[in-house]
N, C-alpha and C. Protein backbone atom coordinates (compact mmCIF):
# COMPACT_ATOMS: atom_id res chain seq x y z
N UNK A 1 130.43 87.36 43.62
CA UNK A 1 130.61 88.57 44.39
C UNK A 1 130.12 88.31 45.81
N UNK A 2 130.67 88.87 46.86
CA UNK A 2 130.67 88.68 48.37
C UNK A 2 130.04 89.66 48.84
N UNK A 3 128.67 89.73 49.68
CA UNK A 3 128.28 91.05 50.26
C UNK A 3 129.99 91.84 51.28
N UNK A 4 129.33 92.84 51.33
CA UNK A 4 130.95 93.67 51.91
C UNK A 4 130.56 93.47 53.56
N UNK A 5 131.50 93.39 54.19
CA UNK A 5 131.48 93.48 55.64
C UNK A 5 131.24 94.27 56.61
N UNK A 6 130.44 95.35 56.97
CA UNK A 6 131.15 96.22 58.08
C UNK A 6 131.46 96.00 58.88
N UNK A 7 132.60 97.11 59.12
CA UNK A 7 133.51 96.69 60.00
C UNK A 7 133.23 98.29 61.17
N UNK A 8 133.37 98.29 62.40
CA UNK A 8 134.09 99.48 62.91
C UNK A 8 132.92 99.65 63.92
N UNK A 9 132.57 100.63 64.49
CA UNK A 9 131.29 100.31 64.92
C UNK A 9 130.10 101.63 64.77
N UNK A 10 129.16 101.43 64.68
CA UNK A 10 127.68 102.01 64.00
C UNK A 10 126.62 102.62 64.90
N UNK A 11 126.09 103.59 64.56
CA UNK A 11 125.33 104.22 65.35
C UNK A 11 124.29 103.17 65.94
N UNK A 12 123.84 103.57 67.28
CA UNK A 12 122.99 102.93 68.12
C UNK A 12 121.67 102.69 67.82
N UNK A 13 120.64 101.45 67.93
CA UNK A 13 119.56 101.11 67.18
C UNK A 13 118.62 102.15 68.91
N UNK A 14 118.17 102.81 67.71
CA UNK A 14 116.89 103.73 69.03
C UNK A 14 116.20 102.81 70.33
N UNK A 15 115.75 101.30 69.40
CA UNK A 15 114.74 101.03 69.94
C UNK A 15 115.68 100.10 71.27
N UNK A 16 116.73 99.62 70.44
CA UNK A 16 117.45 99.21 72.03
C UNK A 16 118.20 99.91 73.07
N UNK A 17 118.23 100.95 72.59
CA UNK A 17 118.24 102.04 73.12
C UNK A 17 117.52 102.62 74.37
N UNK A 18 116.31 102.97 73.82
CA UNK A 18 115.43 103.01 74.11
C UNK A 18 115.01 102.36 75.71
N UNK A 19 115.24 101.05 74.84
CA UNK A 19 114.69 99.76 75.81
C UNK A 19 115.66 99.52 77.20
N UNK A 20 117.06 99.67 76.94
CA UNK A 20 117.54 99.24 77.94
C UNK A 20 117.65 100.38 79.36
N UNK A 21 117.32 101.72 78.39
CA UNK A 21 117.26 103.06 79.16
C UNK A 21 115.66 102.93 79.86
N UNK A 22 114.82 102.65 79.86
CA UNK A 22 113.39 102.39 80.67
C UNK A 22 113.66 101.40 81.21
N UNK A 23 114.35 100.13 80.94
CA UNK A 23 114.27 98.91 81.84
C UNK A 23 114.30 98.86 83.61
N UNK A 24 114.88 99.73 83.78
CA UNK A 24 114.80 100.21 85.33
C UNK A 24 113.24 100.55 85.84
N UNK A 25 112.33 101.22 84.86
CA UNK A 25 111.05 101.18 85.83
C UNK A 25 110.40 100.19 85.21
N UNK A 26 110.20 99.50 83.99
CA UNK A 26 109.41 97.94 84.01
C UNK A 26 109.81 96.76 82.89
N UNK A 27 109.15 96.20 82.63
CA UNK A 27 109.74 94.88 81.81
C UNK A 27 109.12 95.69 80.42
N UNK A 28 110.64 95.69 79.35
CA UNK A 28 110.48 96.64 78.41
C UNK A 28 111.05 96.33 77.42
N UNK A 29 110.58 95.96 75.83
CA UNK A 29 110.79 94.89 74.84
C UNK A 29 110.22 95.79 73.50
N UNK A 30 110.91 95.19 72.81
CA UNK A 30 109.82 95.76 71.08
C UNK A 30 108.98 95.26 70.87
N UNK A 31 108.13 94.47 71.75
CA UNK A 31 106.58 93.65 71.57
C UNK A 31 106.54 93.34 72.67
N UNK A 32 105.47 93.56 72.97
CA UNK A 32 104.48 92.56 74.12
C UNK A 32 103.48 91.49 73.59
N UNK A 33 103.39 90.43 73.73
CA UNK A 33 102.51 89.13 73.75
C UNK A 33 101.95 88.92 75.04
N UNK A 34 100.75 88.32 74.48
CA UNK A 34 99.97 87.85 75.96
C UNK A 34 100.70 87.10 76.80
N UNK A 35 100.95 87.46 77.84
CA UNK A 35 101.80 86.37 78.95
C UNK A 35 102.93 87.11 79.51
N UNK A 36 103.40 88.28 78.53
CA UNK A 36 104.17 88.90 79.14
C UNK A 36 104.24 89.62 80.30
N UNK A 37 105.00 90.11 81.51
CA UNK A 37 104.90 90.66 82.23
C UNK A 37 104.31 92.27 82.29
N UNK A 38 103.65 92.62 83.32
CA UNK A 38 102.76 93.57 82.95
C UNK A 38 103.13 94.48 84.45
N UNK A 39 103.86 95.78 85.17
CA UNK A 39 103.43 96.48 83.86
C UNK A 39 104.99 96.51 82.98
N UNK A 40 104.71 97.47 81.83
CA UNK A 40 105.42 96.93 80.45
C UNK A 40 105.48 98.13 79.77
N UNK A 41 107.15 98.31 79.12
CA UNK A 41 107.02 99.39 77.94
C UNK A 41 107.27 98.20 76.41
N UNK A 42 106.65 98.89 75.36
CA UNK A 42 106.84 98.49 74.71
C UNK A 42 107.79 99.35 73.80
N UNK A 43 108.66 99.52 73.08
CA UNK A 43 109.54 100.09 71.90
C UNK A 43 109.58 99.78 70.34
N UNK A 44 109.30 100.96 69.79
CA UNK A 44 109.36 100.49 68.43
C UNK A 44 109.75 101.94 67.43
N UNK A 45 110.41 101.70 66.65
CA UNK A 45 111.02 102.92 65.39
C UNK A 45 109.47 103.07 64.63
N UNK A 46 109.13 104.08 64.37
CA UNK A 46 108.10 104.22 63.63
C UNK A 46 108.41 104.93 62.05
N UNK A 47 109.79 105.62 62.43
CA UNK A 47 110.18 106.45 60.93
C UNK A 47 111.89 106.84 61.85
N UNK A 48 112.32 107.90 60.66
CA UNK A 48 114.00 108.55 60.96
C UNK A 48 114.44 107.94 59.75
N UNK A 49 115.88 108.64 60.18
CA UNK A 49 116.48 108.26 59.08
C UNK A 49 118.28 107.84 59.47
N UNK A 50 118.95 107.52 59.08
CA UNK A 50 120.15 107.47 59.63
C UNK A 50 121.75 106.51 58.40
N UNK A 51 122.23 106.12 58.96
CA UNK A 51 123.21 105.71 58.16
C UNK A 51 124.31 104.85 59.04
N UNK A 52 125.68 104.91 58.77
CA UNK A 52 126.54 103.87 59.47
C UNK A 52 126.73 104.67 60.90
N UNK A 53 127.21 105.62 60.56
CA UNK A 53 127.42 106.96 61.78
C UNK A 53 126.63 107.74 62.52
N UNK A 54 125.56 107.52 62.00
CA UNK A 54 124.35 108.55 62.36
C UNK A 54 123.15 108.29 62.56
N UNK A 55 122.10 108.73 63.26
CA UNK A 55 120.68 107.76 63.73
C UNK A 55 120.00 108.63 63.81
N UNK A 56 118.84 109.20 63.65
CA UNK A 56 117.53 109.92 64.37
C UNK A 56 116.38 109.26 64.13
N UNK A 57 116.20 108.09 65.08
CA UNK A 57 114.96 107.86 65.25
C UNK A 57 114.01 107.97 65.95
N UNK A 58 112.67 108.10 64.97
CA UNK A 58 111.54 108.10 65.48
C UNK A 58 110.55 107.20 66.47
N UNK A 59 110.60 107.00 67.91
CA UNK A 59 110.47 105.74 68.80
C UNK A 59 109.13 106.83 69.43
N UNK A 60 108.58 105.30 69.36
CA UNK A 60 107.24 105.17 70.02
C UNK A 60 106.99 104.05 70.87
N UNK A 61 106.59 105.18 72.13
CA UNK A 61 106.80 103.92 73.28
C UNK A 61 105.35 103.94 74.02
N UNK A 62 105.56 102.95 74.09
CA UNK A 62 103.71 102.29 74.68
C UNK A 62 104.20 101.86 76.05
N UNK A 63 103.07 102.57 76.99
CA UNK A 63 103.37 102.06 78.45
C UNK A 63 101.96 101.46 78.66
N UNK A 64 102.61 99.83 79.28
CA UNK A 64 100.88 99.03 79.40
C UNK A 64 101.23 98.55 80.73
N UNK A 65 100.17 99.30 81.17
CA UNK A 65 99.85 98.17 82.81
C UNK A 65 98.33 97.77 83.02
N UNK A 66 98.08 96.84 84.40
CA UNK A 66 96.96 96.46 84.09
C UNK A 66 96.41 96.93 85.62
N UNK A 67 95.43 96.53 86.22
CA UNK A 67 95.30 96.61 87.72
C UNK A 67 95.83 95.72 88.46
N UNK A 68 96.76 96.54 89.87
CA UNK A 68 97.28 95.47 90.73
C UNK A 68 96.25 95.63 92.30
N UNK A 69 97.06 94.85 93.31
CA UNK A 69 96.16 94.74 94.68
C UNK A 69 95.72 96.17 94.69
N UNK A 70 96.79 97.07 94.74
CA UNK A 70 96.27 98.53 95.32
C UNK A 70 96.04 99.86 94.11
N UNK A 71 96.03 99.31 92.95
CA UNK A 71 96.22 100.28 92.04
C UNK A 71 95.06 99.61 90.81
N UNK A 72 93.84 100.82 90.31
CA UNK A 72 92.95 100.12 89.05
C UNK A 72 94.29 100.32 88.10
N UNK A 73 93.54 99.54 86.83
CA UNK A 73 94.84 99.97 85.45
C UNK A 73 94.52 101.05 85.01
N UNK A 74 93.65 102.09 85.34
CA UNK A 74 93.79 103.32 84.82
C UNK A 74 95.12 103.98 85.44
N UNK A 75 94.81 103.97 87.09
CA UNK A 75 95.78 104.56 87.47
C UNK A 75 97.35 104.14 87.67
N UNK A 76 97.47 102.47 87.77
CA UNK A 76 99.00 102.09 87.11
C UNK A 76 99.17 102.42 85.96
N UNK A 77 98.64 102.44 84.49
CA UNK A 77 99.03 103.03 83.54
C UNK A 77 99.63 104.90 83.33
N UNK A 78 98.90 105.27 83.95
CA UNK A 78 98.84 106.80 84.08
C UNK A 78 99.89 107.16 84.55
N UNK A 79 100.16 106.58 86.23
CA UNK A 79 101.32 107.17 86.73
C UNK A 79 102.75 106.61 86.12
N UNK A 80 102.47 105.07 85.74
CA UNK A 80 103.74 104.76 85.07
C UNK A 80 103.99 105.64 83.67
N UNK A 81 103.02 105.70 82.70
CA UNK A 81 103.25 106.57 81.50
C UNK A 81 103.69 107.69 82.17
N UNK A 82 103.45 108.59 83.04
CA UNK A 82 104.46 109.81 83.85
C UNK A 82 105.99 109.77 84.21
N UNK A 83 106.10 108.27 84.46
CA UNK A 83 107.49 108.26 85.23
C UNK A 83 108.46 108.06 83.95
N UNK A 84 107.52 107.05 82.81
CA UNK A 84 108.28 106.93 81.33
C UNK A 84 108.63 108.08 80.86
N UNK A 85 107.79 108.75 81.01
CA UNK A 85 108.11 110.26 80.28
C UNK A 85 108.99 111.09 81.07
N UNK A 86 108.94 111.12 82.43
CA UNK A 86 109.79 112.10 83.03
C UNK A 86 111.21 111.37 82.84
N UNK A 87 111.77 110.08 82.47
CA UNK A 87 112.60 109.45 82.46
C UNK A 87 113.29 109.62 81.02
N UNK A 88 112.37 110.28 79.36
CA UNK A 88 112.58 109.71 78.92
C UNK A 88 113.13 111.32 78.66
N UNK A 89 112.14 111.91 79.15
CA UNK A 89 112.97 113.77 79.26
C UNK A 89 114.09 113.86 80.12
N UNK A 90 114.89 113.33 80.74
CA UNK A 90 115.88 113.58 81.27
C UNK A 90 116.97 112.94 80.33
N UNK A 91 116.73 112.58 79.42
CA UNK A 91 118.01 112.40 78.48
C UNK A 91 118.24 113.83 77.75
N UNK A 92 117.14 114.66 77.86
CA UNK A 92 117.11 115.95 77.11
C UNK A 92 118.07 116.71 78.15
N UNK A 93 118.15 116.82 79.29
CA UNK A 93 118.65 117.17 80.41
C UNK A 93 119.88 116.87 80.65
N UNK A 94 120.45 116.04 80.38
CA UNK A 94 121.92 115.06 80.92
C UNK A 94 122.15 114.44 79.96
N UNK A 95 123.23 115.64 79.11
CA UNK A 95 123.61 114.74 78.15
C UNK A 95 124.88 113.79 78.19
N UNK A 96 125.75 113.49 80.22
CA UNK A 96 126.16 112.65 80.09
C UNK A 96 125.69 111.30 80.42
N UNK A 97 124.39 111.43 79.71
CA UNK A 97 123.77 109.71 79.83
C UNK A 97 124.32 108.56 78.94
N UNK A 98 124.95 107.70 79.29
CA UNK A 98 125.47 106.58 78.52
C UNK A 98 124.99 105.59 78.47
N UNK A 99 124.54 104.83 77.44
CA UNK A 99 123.53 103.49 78.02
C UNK A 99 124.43 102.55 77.26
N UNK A 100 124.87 101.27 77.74
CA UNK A 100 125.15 99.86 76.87
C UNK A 100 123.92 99.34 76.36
N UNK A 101 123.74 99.26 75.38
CA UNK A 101 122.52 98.40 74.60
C UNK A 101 123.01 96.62 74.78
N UNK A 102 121.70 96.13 74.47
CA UNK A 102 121.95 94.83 74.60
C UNK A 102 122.65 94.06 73.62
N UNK A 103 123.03 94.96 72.31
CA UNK A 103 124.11 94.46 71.19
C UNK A 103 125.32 95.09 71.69
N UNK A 104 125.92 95.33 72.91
CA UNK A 104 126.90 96.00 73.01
C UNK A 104 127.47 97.25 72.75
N UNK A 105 126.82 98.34 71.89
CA UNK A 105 127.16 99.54 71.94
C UNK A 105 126.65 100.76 73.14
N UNK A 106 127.93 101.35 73.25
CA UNK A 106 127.36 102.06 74.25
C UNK A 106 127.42 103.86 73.75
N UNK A 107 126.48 104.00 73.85
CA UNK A 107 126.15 105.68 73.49
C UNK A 107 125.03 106.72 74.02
N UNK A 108 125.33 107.73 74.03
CA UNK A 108 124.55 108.91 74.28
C UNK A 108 123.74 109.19 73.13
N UNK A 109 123.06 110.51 73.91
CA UNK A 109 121.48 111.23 73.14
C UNK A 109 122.48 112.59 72.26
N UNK A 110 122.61 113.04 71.58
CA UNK A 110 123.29 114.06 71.13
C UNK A 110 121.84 115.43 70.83
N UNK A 111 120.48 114.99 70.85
CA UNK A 111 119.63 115.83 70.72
C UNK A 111 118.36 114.71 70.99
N UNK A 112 117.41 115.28 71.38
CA UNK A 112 115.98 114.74 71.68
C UNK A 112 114.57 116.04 71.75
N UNK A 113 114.18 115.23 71.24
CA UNK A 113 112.89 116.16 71.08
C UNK A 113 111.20 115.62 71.28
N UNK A 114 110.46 115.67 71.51
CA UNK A 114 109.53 115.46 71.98
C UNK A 114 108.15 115.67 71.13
N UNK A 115 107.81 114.46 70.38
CA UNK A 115 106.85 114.67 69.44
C UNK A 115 105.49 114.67 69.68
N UNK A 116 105.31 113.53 70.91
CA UNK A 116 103.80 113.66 71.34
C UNK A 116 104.26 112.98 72.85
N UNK A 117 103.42 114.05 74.09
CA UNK A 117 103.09 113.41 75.22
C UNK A 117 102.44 112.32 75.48
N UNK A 118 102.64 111.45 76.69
CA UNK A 118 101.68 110.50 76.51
C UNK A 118 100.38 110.26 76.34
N UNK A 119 99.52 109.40 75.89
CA UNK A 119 98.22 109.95 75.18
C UNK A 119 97.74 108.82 75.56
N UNK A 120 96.26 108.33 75.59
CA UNK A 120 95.69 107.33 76.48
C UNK A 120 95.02 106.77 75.13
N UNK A 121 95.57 105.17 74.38
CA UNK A 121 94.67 105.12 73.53
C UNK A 121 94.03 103.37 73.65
N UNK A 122 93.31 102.61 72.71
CA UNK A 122 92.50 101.77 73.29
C UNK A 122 94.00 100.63 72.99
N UNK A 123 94.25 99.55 73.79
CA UNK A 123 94.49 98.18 73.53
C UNK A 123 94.25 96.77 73.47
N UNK A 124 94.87 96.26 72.62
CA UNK A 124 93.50 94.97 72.24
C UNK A 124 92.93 94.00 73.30
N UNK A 125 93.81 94.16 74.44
CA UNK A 125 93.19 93.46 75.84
C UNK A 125 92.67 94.65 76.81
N UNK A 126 91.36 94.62 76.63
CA UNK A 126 90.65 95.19 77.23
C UNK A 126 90.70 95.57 79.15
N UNK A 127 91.49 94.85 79.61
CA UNK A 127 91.96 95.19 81.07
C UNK A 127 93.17 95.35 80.87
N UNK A 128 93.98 95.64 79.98
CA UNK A 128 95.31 96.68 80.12
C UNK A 128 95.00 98.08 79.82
N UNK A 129 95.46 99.27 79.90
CA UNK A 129 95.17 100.61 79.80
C UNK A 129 96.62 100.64 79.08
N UNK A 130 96.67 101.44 78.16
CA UNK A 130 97.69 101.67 77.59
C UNK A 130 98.35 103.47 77.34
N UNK A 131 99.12 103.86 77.27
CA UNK A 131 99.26 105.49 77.02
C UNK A 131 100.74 105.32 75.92
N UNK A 132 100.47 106.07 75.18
CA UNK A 132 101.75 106.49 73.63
C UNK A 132 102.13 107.31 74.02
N UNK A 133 103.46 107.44 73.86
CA UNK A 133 104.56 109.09 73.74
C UNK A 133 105.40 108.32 72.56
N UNK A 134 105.92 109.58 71.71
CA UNK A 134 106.41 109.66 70.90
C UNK A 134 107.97 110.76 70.56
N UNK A 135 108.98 109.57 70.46
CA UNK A 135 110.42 110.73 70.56
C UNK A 135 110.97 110.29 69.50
N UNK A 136 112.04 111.82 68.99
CA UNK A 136 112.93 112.01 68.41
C UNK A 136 114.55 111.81 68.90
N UNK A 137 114.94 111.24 68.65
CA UNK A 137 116.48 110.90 69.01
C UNK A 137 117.31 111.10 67.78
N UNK A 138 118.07 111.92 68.41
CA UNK A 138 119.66 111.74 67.63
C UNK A 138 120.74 111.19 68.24
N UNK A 139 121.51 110.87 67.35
CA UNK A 139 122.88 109.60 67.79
C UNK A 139 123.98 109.62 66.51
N UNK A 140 125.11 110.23 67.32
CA UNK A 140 126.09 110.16 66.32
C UNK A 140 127.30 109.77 67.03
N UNK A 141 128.44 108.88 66.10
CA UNK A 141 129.38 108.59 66.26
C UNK A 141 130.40 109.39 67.25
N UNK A 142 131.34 109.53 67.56
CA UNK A 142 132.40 110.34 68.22
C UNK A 142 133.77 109.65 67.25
């Protein structure tokens, strides 16, 4: 017996999603490792549920910066976690936002919701400052 193929094309993965829609304000990946460029969103599904046609996931996005010449990392973290968030609420706003993901699909927000503002919590390198927000996305076929 042969696994079956799909064929046709499938609702959008959140987190690249996600990712390629922040890439405009910093270097923004489903992990950060030491060495990576800083400052940095990170992306990741934490829960949802979805199927071939359909998506609502649960993405949690970590904004890490550190201190530059003119800015401590409290306050690059802070204001960037602001601009993530005001960026990430305007998909709630404009729902003709279209993003190409980096697997090639290109799709809109059909609903978004807002589970937790950004929140300031500890990270394991002690001179990055880090802040969490937490979204709901929906994504369906046309």
């Amino acid at each position: 017996m042969t696994s079956p193929t799909v064929y046709g094309p499938q609702a959008p993965s959140g987190v690249t999603f996600v990712t390629a829609w922040l890439s405009p304000l910093a270097y923004s990946a489903s992990r950060h490792n030491p060495g990576d460029p800083l400052p940095a969103t990170m992306v990741d599904k934490i829960g949802g549920t979805g199927d071939l046609a359909f998506s609502d996931p649960l993405i949690s996005v970590h904004t890490l910066a550190g201190a530059t010449p003119d800015l401590d990392a409290d306050t690059a973290a802070y204001r960037l976690s602001n601009q993530v968030h005001a960026r990430m609420l305007y998909l709630e706003f404009d729902p003709a936002v279209v993003i190409t993901t980096a697997d090639g699909i290109s799709a809109g927000v059909d609903y978004f919701d807002v589970v937790e503002e950004p929140v300031k919590i500890p990270y394991r390198d002690t001179d990055v400052i880090q802040y969490v927000s937490r979204y709901r996305l929906g994504f369906t076929l046309a």
